[in-house]
Protein backbone atom coordinates (compact mmCIF):
# COMPACT_ATOMS: atom_id res chain seq x y z
CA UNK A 1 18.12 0.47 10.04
CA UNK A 2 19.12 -2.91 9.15
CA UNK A 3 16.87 -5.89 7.88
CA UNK A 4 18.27 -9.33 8.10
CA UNK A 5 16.95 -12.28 5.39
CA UNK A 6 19.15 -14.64 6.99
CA UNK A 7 18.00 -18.17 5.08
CA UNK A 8 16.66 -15.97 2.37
CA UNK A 9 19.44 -15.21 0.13
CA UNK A 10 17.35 -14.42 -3.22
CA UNK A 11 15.08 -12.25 -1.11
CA UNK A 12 18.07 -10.32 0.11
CA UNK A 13 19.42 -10.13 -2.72
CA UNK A 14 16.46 -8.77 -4.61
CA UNK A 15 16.06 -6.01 -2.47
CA UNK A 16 19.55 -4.82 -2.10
CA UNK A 17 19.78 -4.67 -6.27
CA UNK A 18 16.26 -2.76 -6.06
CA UNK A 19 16.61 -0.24 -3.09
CA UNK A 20 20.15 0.62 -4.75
CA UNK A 21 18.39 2.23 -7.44
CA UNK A 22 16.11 3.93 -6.07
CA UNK A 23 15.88 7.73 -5.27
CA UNK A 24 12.52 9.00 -4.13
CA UNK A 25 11.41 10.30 -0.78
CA UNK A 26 8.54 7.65 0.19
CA UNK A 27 11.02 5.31 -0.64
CA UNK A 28 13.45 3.83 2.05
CA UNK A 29 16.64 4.64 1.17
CA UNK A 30 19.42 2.10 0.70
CA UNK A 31 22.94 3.54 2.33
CA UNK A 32 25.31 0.10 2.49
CA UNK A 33 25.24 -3.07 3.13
CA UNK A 34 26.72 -5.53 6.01
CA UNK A 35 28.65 -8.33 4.92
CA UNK A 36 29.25 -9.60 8.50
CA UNK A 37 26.35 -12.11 8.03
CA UNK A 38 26.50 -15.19 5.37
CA UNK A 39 23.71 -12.93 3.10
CA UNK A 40 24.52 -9.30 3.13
CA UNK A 41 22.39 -7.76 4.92
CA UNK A 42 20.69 -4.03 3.41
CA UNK A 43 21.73 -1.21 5.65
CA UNK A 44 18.88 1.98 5.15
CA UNK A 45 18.99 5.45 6.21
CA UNK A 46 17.13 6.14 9.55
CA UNK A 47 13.95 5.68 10.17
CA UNK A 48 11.36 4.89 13.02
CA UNK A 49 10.94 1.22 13.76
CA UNK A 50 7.17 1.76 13.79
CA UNK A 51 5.20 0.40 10.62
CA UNK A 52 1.71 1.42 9.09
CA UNK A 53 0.03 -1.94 10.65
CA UNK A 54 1.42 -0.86 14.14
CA UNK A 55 -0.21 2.35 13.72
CA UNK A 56 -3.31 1.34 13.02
CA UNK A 57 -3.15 -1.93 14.87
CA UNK A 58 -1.08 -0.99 17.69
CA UNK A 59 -2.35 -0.87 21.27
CA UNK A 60 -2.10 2.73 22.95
CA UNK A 61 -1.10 3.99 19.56
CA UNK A 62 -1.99 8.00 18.88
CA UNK A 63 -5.11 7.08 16.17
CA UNK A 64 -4.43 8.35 12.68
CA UNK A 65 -6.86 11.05 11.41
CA UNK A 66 -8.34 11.28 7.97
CA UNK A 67 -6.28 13.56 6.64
CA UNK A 68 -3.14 11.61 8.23
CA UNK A 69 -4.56 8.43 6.07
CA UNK A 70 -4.83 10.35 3.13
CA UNK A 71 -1.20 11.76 3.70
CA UNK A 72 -0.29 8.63 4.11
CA UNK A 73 -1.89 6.77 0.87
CA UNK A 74 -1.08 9.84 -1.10
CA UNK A 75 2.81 9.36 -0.01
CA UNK A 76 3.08 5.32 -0.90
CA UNK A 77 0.61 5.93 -3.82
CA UNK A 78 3.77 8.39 -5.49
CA UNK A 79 6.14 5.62 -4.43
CA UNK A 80 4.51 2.78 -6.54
CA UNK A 81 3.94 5.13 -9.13
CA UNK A 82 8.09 6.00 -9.17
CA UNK A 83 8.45 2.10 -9.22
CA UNK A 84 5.54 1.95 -12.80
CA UNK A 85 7.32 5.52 -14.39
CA UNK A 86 10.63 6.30 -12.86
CA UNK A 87 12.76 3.46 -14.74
CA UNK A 88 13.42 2.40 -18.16
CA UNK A 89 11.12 -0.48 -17.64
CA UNK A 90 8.30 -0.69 -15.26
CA UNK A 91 9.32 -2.13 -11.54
CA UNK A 92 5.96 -4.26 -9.92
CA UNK A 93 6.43 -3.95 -6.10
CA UNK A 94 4.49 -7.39 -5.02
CA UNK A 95 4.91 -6.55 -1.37
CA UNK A 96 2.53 -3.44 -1.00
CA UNK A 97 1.31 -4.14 2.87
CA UNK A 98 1.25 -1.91 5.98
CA UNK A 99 3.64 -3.80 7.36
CA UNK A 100 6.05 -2.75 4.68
CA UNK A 101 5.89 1.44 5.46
CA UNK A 102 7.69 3.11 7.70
CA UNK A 103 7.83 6.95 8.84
CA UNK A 104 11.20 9.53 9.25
CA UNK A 105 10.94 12.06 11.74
CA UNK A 106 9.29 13.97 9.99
CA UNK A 107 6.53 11.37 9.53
CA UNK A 108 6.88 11.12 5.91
CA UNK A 109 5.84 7.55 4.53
CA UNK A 110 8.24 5.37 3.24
CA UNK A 111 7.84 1.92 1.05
CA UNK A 112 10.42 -0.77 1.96
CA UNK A 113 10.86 -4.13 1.01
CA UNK A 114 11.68 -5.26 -2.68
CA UNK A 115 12.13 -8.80 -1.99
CA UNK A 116 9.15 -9.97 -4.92
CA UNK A 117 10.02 -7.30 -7.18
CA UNK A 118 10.64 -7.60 -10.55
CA UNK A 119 10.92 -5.35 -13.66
CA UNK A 120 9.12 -6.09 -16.41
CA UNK A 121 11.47 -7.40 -19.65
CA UNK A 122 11.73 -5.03 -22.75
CA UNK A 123 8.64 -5.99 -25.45
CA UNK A 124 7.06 -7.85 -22.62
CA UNK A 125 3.51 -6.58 -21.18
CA UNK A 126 3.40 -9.23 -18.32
CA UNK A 127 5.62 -11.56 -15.88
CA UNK A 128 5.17 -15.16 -15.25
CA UNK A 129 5.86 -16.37 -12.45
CA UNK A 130 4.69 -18.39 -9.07
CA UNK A 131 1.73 -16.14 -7.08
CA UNK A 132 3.56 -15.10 -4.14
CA UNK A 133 2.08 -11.87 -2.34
CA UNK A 134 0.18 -10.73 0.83
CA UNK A 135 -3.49 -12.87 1.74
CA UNK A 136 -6.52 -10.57 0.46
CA UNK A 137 -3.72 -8.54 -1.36
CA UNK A 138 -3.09 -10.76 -4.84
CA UNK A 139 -5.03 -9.59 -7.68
CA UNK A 140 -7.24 -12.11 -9.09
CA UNK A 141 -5.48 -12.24 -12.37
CA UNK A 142 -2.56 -12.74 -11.43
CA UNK A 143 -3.84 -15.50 -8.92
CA UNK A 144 -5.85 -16.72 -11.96
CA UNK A 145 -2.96 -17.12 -14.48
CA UNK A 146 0.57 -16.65 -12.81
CA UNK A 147 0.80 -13.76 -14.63
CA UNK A 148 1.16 -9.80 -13.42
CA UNK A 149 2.29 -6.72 -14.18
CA UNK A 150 1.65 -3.05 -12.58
CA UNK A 151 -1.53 -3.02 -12.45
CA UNK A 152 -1.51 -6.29 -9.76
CA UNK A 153 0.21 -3.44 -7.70
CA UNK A 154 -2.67 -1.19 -8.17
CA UNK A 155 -4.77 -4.22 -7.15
CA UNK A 156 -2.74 -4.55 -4.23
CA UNK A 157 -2.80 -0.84 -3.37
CA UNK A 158 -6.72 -0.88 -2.57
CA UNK A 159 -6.21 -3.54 0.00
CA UNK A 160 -3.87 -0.66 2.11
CA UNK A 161 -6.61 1.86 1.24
CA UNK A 162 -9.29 -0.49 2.62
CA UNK A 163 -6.61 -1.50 5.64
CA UNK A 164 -6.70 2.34 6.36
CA UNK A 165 -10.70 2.85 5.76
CA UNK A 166 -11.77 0.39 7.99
CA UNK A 167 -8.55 -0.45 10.54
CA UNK A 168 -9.08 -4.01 9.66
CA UNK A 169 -6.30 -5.72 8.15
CA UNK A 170 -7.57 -6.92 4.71
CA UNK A 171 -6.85 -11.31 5.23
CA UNK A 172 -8.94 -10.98 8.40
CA UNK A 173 -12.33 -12.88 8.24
CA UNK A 174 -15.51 -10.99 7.93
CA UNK A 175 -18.28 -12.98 9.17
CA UNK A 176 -20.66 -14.39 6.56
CA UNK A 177 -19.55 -11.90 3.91
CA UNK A 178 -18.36 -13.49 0.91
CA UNK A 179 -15.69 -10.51 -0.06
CA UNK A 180 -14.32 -7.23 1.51
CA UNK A 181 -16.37 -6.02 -2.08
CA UNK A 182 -19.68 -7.27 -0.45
CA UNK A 183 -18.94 -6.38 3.11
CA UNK A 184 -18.53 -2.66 2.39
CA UNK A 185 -20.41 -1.99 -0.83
CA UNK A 186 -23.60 -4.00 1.99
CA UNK A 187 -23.49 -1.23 4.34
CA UNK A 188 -23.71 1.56 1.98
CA UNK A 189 -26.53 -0.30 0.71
CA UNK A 190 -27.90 0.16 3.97
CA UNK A 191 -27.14 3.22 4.77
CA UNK A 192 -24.49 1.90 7.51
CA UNK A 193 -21.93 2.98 5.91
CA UNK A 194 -20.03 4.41 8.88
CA UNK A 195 -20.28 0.98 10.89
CA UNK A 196 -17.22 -0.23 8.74
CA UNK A 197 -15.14 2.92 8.88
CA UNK A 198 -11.98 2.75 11.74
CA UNK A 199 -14.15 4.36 15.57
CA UNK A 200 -10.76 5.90 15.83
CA UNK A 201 -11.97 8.14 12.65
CA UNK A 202 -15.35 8.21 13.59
CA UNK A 203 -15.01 9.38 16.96
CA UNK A 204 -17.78 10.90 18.39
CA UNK A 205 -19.53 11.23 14.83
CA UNK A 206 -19.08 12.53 11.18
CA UNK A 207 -19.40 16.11 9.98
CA UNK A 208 -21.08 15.62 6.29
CA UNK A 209 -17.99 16.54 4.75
CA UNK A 210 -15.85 14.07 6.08
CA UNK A 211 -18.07 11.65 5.46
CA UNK A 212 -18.55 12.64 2.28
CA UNK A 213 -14.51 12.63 2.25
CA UNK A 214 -14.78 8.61 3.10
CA UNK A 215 -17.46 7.38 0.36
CA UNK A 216 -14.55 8.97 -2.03
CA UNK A 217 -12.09 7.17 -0.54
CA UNK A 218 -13.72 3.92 -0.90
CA UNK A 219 -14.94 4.56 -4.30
CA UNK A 220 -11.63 4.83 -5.31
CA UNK A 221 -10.51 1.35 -3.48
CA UNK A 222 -12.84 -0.19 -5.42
CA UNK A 223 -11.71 1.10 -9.02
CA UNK A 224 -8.18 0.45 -7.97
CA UNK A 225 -10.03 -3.10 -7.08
CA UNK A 226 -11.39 -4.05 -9.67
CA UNK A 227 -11.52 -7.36 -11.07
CA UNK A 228 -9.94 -6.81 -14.86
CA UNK A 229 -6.66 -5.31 -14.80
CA UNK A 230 -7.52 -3.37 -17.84
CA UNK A 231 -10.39 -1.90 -16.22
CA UNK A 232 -8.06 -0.42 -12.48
CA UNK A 233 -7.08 2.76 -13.32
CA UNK A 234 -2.89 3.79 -13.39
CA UNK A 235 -1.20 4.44 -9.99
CA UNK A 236 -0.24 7.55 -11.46
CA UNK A 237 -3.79 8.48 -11.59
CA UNK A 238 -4.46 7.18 -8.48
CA UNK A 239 -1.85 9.33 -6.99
CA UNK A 240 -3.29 12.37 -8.93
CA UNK A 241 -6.54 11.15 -7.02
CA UNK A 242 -5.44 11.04 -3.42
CA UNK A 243 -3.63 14.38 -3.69
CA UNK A 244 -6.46 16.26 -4.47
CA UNK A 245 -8.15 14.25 -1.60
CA UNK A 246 -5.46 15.38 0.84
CA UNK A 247 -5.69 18.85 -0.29
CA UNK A 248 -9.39 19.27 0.18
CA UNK A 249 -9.03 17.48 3.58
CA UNK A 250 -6.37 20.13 4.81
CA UNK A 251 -8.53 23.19 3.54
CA UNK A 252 -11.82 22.03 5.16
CA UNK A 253 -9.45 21.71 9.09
CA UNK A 254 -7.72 24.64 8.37
C-alpha cells in the first residue's frame, strides 16, 4: 500500500522516520519507500484498503459484532500501548481515528499514520506544541495548554471506543446535548441506555449479558475520558482491560 503526502513534506516525513521503527502486529508495517514523487512517499506491507470508519460507516458493509469491536479495540489498544512502552522514550500517536486502522487478511487491526507523532524528550514529562488532532478527539488539556503527552492518546482512545459503542463518529453533533459525556451517561440515567448503542449491535434485542458486556465498555470510555490526565488510567491497563473483555465475550458465543 502506498500513501502519498504530496504538499506535506514534514507529515511524510514524520511518518516514514516513525513506521521505520516500528515492529508490532497492529501496527502497519513500513517495507520502502518511493522516491518517484518530490516527497518520498511510505510504501507498507499489504493490507485491505478498507478502514475502521468504512466499517462502521460504510453502506452495505457486513456490521461488526461485539466481540469483533472488542477484537478490534483490544488490537489498536496494544498498538498505542507499544508506541507508550516499546521505545526508549515514550512515542504519543496524535492521530488515533477510525479512519487511521486498517485490517490484513486475516482481519487483524492495524494503526497507521504517524504524521503528529512525536516522542517525548529525555527528563521531559510533556510536549509543547500547536493542538493539532482529530474534532471530539483532543484531550482537553492538551487543548487547554498546548501541552500533551501519552495520556492525550488515552484521551483520544475513548473517542474510537465511543465511535465503536454507538456507530456515530465522535465530531458529529448530538442534538441539544452539551457533550458525548452527557449524551450517554443521560440515557443510562434513564434507563435508555440501549437507544445510543450501534442497531447493527442491537439487532433484534440484548441478551443481559451482552448488555451487561456494553455498560463495561462504556465505563471504561469514560475513565480513559476523563478530564485530568492524571486521573485516565495507562493504555497498558486499558489494554489489560479490553482483553479480558474480549475473552469473556468469546466464552459466552462459544
Amino acid at each position: 500500500m502506498k500513501f502519498s503526502y504530496e504538499g506535506y513534506a514534514e507529515e511524510g516525513f514524520n511518518t516514514i522516520v516513525f513506521s521505520s521503527q516500528m515492529r508490532h502486529k497492529n501496527i502497519l508495517k513500513l517495507i520502502g519507500c518511493c522516491l518517484e514523487s518530490q516527497v518520498p512517499t511510505p510504501v507498507f506491507e499489504s493490507a485491505r484498503r478498507l478502514t475502521l470508519a468504512n466499517r462502521i460507516y460504510g453502506p452495505g458493509e457486513r456490521h461488526l459484532s461485539l466481540t469483533e469491536r472488542l477484537k478490534i479495540a483490544m488490537e489498536i489498544a496494544n498498538a498505542i500501548a507499544y508506541l507508550h512502552c516499546g521505545f526508549p522514550r515514550p512515542i504519543v500517536s496524535r492521530t488515533i481515528r477510525s479512519s487511521n486502522i486498517v485490517f490484513d487478511g486475516e482481519n487483524t487491526a492495524k494503526l497507521f499514520d504517524f504524521e503528529l507523532s512525536m516522542s517525548i524528550p529525555e527528563g521531559e514529562t510533556h510536549i509543547e506544541d500547536a493542538v493539532r488532532g482529530a474534532w471530539g478527539c483532543v484531550a482537553p488539556d492538551y487543548f487547554r495548554t498546548s501541552k500533551f503527552n501519552e495520556m492525550s492518546d488515552v484521551y483520544s482512545f475513548s473517542s474510537l471506543l465511543l465511535e465503536l459503542l454507538t456507530g456515530k463518529y465522535i465530531g458529529d453533533s448530538i442534538g441539544d446535548y452539551e457533550s458525548w459525556e452527557d449524551y450517554v451517561k443521560k440515557h443510562i440515567e434513564q434507563n435508555s441506555f440501549t437507544e445510543i448503542v450501534d442497531p447493527k449491535i442491537v439487532g433484534t434485542g440484548l441478551s443481559p449479558e451482552k448488555e451487561e458486556q456494553l455498560l463495561v465498555f462504556q465505563e471504561l470510555a469514560f475513565k480513559c475520558r476523563r478530564h485530568s490526565a492524571e486521573d485516565r488510567p495507562t493504555m497498558v491497563d486499558v489494554a489489560k482491560q479490553l482483553r479480558n473483555m474480549y475473552k469473556s465475550a468469546c466464552q459466552i458465543m462459544s
